[in-house]
PDB file of N, CA and C in Angstrom:
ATOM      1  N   UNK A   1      10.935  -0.096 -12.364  1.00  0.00           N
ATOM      2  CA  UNK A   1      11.357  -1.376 -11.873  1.00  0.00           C
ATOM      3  C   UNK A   1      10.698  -2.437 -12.752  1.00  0.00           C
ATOM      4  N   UNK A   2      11.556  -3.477 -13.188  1.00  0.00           N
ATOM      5  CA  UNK A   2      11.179  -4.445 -14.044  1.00  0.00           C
ATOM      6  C   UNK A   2      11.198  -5.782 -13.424  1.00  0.00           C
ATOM      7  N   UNK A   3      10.448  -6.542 -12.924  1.00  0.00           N
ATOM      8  CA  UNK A   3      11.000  -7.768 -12.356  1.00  0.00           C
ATOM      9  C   UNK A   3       9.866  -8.823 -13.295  1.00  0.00           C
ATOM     10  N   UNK A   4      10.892 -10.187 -13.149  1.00  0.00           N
ATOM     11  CA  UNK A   4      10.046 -11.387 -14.260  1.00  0.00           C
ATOM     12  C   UNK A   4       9.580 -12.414 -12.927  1.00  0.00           C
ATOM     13  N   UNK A   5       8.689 -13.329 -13.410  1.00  0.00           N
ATOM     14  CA  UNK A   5       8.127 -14.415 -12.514  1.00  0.00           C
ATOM     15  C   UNK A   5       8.482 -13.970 -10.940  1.00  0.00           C
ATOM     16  N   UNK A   6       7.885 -13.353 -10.144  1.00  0.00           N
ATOM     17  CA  UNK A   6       7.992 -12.428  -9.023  1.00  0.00           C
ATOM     18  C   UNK A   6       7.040 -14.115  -8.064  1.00  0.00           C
ATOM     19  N   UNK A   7       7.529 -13.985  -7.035  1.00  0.00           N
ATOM     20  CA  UNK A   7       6.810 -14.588  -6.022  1.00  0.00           C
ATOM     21  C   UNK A   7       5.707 -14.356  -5.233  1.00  0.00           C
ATOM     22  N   UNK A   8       5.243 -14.582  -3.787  1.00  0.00           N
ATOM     23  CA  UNK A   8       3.914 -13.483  -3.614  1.00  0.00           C
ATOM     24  C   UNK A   8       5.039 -12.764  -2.602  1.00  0.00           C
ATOM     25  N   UNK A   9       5.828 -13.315  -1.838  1.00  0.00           N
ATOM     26  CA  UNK A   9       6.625 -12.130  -1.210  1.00  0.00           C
ATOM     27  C   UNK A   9       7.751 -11.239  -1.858  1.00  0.00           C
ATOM     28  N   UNK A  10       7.920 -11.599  -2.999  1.00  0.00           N
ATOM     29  CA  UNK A  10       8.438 -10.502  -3.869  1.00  0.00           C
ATOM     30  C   UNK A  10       7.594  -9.466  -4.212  1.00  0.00           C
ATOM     31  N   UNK A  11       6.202 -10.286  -4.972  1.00  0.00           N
ATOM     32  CA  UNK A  11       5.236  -8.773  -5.185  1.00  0.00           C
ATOM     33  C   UNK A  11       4.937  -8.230  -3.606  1.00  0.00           C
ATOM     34  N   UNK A  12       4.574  -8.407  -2.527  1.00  0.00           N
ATOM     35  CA  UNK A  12       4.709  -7.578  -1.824  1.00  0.00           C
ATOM     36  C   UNK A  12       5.972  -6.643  -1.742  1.00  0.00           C
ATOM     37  N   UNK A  13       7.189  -7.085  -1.546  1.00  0.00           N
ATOM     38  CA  UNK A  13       8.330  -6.643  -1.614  1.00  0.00           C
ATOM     39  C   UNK A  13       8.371  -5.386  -2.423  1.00  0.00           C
ATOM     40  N   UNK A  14       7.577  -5.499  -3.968  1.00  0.00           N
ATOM     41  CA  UNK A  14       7.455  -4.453  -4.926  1.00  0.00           C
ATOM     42  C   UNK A  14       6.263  -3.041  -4.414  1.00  0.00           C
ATOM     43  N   UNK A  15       5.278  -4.152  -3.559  1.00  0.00           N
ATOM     44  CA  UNK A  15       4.826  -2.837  -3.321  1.00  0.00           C
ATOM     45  C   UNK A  15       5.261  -1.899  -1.982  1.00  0.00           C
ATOM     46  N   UNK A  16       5.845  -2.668  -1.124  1.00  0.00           N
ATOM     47  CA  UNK A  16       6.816  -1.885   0.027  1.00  0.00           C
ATOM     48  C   UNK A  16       7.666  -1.089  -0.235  1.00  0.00           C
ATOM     49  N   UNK A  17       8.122  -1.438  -1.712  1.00  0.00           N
ATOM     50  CA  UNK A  17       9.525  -0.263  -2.228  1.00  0.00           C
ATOM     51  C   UNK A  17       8.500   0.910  -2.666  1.00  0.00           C
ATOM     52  N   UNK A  18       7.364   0.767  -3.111  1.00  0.00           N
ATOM     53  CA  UNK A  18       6.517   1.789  -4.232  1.00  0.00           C
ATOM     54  C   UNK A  18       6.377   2.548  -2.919  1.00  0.00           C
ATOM     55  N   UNK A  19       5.843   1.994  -2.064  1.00  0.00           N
ATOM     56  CA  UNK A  19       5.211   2.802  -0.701  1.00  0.00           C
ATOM     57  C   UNK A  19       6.909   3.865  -0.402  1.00  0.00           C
ATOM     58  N   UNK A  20       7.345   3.252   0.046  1.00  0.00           N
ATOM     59  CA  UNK A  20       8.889   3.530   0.484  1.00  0.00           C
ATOM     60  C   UNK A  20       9.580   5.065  -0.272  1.00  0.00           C
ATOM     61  N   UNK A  21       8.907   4.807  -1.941  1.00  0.00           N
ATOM     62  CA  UNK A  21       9.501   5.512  -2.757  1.00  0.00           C
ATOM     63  C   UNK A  21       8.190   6.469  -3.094  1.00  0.00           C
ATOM     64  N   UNK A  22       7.557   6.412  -1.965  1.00  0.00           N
ATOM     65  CA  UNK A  22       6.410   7.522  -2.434  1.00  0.00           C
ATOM     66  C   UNK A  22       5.615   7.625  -3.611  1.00  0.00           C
ATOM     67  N   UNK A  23       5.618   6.227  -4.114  1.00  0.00           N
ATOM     68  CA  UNK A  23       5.123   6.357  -5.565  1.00  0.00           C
ATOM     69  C   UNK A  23       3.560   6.492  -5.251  1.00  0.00           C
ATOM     70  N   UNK A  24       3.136   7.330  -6.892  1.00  0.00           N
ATOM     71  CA  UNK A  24       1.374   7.163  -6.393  1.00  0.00           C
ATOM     72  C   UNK A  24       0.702   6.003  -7.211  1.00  0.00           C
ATOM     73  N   UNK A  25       1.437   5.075  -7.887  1.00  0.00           N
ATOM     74  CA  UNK A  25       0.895   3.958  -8.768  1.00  0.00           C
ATOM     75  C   UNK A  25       2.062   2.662  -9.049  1.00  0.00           C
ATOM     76  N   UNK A  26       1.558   1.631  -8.995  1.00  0.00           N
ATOM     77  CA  UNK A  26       2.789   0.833  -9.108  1.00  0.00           C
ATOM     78  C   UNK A  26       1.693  -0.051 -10.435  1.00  0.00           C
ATOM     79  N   UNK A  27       2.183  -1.014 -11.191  1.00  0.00           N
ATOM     80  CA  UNK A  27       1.193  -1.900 -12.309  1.00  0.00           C
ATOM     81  C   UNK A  27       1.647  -2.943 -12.162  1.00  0.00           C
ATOM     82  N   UNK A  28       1.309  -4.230 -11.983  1.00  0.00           N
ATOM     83  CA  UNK A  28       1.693  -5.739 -12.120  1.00  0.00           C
ATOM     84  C   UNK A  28       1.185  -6.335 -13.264  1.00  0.00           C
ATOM     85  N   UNK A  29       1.941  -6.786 -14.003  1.00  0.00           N
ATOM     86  CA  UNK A  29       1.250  -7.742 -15.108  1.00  0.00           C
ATOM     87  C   UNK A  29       1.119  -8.945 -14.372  1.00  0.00           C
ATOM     88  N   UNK A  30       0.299  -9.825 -15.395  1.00  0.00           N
ATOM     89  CA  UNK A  30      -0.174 -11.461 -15.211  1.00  0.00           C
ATOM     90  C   UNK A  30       1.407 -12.339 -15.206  1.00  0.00           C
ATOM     91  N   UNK A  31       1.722 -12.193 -14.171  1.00  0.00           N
ATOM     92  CA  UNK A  31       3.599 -12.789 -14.405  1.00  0.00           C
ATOM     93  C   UNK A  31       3.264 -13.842 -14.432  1.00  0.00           C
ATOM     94  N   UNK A  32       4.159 -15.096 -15.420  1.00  0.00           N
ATOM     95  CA  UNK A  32       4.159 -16.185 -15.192  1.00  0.00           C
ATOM     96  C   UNK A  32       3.254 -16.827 -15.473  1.00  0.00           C
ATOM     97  N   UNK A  33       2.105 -16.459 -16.092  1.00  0.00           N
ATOM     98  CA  UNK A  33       1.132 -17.185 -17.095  1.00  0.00           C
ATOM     99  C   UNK A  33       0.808 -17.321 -18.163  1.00  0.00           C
ATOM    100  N   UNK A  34       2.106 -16.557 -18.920  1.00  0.00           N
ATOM    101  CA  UNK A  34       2.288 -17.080 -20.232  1.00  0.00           C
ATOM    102  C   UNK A  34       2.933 -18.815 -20.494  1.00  0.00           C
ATOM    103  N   UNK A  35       3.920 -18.090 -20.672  1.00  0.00           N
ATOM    104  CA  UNK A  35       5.634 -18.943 -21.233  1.00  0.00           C
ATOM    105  C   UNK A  35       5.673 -20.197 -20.079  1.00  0.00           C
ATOM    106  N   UNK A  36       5.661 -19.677 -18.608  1.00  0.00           N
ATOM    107  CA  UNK A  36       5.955 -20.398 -17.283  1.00  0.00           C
ATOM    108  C   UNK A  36       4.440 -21.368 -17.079  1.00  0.00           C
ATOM    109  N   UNK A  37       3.329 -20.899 -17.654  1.00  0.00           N
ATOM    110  CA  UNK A  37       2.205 -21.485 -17.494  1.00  0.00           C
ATOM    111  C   UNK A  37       1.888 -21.832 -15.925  1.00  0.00           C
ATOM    112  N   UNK A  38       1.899 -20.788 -15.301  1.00  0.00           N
ATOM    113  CA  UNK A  38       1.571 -20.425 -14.180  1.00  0.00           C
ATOM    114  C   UNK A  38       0.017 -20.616 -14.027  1.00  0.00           C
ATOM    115  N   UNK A  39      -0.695 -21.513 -13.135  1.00  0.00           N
ATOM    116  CA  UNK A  39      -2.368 -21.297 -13.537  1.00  0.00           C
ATOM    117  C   UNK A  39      -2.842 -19.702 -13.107  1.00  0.00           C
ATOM    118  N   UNK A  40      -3.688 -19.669 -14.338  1.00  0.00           N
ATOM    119  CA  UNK A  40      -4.445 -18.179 -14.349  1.00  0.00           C
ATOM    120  C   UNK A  40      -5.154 -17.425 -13.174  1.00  0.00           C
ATOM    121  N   UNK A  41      -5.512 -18.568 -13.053  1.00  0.00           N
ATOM    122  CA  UNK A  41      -6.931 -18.143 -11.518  1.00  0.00           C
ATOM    123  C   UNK A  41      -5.940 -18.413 -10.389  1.00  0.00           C
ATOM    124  N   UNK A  42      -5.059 -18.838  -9.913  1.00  0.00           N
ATOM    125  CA  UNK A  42      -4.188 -19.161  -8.999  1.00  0.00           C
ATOM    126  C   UNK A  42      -3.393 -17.635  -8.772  1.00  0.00           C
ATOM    127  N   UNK A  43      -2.627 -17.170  -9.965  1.00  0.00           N
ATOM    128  CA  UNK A  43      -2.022 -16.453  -9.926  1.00  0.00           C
ATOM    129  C   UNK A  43      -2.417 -14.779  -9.615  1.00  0.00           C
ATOM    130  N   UNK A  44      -3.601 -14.693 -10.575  1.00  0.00           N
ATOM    131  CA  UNK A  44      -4.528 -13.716 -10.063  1.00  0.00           C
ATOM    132  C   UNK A  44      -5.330 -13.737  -8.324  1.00  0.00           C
ATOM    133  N   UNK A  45      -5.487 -14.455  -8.179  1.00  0.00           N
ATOM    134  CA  UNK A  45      -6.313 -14.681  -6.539  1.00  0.00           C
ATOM    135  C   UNK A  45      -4.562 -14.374  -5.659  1.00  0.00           C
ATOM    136  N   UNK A  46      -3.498 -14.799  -6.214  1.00  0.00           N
ATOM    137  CA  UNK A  46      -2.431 -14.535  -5.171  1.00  0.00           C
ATOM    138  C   UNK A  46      -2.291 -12.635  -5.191  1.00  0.00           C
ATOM    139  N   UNK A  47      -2.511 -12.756  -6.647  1.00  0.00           N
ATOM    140  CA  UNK A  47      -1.942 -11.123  -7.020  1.00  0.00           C
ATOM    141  C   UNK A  47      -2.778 -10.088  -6.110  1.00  0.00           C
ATOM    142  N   UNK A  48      -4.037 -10.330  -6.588  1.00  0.00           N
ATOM    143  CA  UNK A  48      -4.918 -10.123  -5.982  1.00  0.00           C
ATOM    144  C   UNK A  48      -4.812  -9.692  -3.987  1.00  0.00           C
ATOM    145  N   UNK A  49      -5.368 -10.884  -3.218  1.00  0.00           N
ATOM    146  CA  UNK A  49      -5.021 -10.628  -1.922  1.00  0.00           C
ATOM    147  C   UNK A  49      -3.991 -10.450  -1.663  1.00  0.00           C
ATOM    148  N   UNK A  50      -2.718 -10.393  -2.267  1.00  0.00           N
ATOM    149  CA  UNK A  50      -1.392  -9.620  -1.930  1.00  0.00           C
ATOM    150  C   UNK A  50      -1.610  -7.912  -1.717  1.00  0.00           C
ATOM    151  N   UNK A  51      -1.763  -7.713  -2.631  1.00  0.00           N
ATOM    152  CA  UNK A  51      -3.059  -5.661  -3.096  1.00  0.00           C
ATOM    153  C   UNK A  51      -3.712  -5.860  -2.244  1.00  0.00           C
ATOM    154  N   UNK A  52      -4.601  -6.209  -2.054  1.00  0.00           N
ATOM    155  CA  UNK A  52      -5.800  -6.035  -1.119  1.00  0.00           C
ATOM    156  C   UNK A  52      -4.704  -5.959   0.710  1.00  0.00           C
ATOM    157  N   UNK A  53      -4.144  -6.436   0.572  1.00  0.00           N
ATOM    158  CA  UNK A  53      -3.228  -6.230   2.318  1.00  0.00           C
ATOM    159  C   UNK A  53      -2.560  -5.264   1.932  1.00  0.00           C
ATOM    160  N   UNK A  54      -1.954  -4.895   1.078  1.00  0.00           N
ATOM    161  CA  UNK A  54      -1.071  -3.636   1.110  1.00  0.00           C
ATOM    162  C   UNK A  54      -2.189  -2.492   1.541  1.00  0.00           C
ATOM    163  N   UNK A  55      -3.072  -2.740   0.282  1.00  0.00           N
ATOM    164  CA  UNK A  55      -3.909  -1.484   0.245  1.00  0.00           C
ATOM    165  C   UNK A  55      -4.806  -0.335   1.241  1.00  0.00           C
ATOM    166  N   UNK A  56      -5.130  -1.790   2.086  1.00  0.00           N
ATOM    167  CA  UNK A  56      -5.876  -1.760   3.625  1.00  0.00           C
ATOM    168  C   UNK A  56      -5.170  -0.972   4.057  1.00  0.00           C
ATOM    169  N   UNK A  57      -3.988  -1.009   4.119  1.00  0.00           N
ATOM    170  CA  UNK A  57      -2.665   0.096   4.897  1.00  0.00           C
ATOM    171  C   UNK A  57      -2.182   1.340   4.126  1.00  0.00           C
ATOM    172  N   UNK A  58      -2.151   1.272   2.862  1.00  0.00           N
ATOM    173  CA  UNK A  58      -2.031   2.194   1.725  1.00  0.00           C
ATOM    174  C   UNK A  58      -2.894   2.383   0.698  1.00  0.00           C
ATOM    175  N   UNK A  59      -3.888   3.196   1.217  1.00  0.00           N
ATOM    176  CA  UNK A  59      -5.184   3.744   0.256  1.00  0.00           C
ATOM    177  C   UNK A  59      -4.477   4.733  -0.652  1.00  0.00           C
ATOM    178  N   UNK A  60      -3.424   5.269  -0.886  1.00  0.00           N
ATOM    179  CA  UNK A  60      -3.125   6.405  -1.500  1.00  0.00           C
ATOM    180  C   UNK A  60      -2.492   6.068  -2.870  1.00  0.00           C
ATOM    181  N   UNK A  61      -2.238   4.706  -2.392  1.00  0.00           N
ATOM    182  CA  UNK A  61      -1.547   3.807  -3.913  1.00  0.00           C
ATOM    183  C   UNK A  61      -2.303   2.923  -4.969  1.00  0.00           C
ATOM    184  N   UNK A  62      -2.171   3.691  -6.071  1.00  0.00           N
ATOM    185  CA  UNK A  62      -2.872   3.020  -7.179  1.00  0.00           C
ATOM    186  C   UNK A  62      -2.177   2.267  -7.440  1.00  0.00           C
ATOM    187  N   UNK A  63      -3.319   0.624  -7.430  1.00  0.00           N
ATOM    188  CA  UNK A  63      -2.330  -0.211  -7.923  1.00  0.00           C
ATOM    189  C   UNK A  63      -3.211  -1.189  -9.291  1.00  0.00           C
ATOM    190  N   UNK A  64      -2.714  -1.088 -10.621  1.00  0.00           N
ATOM    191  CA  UNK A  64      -2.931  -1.691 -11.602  1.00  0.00           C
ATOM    192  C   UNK A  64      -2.574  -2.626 -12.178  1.00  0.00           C
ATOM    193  N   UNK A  65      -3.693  -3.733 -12.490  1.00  0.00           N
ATOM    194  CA  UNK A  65      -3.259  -5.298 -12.911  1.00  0.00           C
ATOM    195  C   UNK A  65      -3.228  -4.970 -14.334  1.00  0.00           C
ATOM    196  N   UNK A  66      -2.166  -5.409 -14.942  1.00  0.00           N
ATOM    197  CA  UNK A  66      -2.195  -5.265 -16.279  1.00  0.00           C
ATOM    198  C   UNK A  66      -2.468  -6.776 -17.016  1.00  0.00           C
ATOM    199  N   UNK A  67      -3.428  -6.895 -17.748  1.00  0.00           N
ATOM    200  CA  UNK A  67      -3.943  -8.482 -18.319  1.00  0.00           C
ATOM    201  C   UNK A  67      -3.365  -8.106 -19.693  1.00  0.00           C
ATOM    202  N   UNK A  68      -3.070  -9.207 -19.917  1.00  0.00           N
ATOM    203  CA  UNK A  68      -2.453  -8.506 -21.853  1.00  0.00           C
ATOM    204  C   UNK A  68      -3.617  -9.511 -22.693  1.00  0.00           C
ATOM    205  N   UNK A  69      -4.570 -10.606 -22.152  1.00  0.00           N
ATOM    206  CA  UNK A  69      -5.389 -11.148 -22.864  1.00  0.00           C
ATOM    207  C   UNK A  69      -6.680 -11.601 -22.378  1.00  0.00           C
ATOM    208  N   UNK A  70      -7.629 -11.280 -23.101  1.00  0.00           N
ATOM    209  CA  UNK A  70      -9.119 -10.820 -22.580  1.00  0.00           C
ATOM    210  C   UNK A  70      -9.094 -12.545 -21.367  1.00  0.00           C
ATOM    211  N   UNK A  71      -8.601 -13.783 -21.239  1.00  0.00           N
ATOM    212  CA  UNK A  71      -9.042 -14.558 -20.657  1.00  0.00           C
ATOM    213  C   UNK A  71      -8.597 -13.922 -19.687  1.00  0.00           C
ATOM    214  N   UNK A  72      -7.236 -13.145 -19.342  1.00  0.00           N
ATOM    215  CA  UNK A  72      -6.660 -12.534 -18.300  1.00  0.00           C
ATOM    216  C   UNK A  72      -7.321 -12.041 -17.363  1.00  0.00           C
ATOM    217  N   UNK A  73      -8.235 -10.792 -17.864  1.00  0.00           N
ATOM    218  CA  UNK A  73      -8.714  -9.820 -17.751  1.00  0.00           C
ATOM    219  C   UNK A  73     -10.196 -10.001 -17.764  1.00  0.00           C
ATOM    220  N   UNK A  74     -10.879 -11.110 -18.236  1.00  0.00           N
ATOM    221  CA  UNK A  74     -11.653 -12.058 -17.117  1.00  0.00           C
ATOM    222  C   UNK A  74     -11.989 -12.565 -15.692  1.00  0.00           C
ATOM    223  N   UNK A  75     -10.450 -13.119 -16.002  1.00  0.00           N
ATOM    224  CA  UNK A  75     -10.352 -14.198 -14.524  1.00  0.00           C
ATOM    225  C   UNK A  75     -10.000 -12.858 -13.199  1.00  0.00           C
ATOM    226  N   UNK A  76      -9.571 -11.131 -13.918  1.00  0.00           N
ATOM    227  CA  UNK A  76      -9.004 -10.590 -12.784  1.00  0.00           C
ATOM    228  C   UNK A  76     -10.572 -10.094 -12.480  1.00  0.00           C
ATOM    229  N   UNK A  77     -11.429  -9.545 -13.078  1.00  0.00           N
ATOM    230  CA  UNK A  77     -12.460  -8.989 -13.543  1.00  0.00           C
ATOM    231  C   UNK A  77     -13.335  -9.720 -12.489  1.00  0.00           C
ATOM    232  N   UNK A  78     -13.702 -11.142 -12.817  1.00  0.00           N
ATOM    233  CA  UNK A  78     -14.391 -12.171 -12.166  1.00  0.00           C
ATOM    234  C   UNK A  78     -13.991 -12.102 -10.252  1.00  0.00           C
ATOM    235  N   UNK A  79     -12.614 -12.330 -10.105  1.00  0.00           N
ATOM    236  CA  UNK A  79     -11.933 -12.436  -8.793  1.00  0.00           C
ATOM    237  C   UNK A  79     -11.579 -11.604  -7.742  1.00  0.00           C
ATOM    238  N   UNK A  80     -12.152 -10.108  -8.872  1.00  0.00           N
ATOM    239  CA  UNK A  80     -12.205  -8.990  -7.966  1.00  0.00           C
ATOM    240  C   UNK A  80     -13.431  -8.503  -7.640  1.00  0.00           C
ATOM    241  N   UNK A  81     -14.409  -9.528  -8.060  1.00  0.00           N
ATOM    242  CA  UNK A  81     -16.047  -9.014  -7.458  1.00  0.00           C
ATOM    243  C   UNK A  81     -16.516  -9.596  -6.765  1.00  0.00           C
TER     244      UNK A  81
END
């Protein structure tokens, strides 16, 4: 599944289908903080406690933030401790 600039009830939406479809890993990139200039820390803290409620309910699903640039992968780094 490929989706662009996703909302926060879309990324949930994505992970209800993963659950749904028995998947054991779903990956989100940093949507929307390139090109769309989505703020960084905004977008991560949504991405973020969106996962964190699924997860509470679905421990069995790996779920991976994909940062494509070290500020990325910072701010997820920083917001998940």
């Amino acid at each position: 599944m490929h989706i662009l600039a996703l909302s926060c009830d879309e990324s949930h939406r994505s992970l209800q289908l993963a659950i749904a479809h028995h998947c054991e890993s779903i990956a989100f990139p940093c949507i929307s903080t390139g090109i769309y200039r989505y703020p960084k820390q905004q977008a991560a803290e949504i991405a973020i406690a969106t996962c964190q409620t699924v997860a509470q309910r679905q421990a069995s699903l790996h779920i991976c933030f994909c940062c494509y640039d070290s500020e990325n992968l910072a701010i997820y780094q920083q917001t998940l401790r």
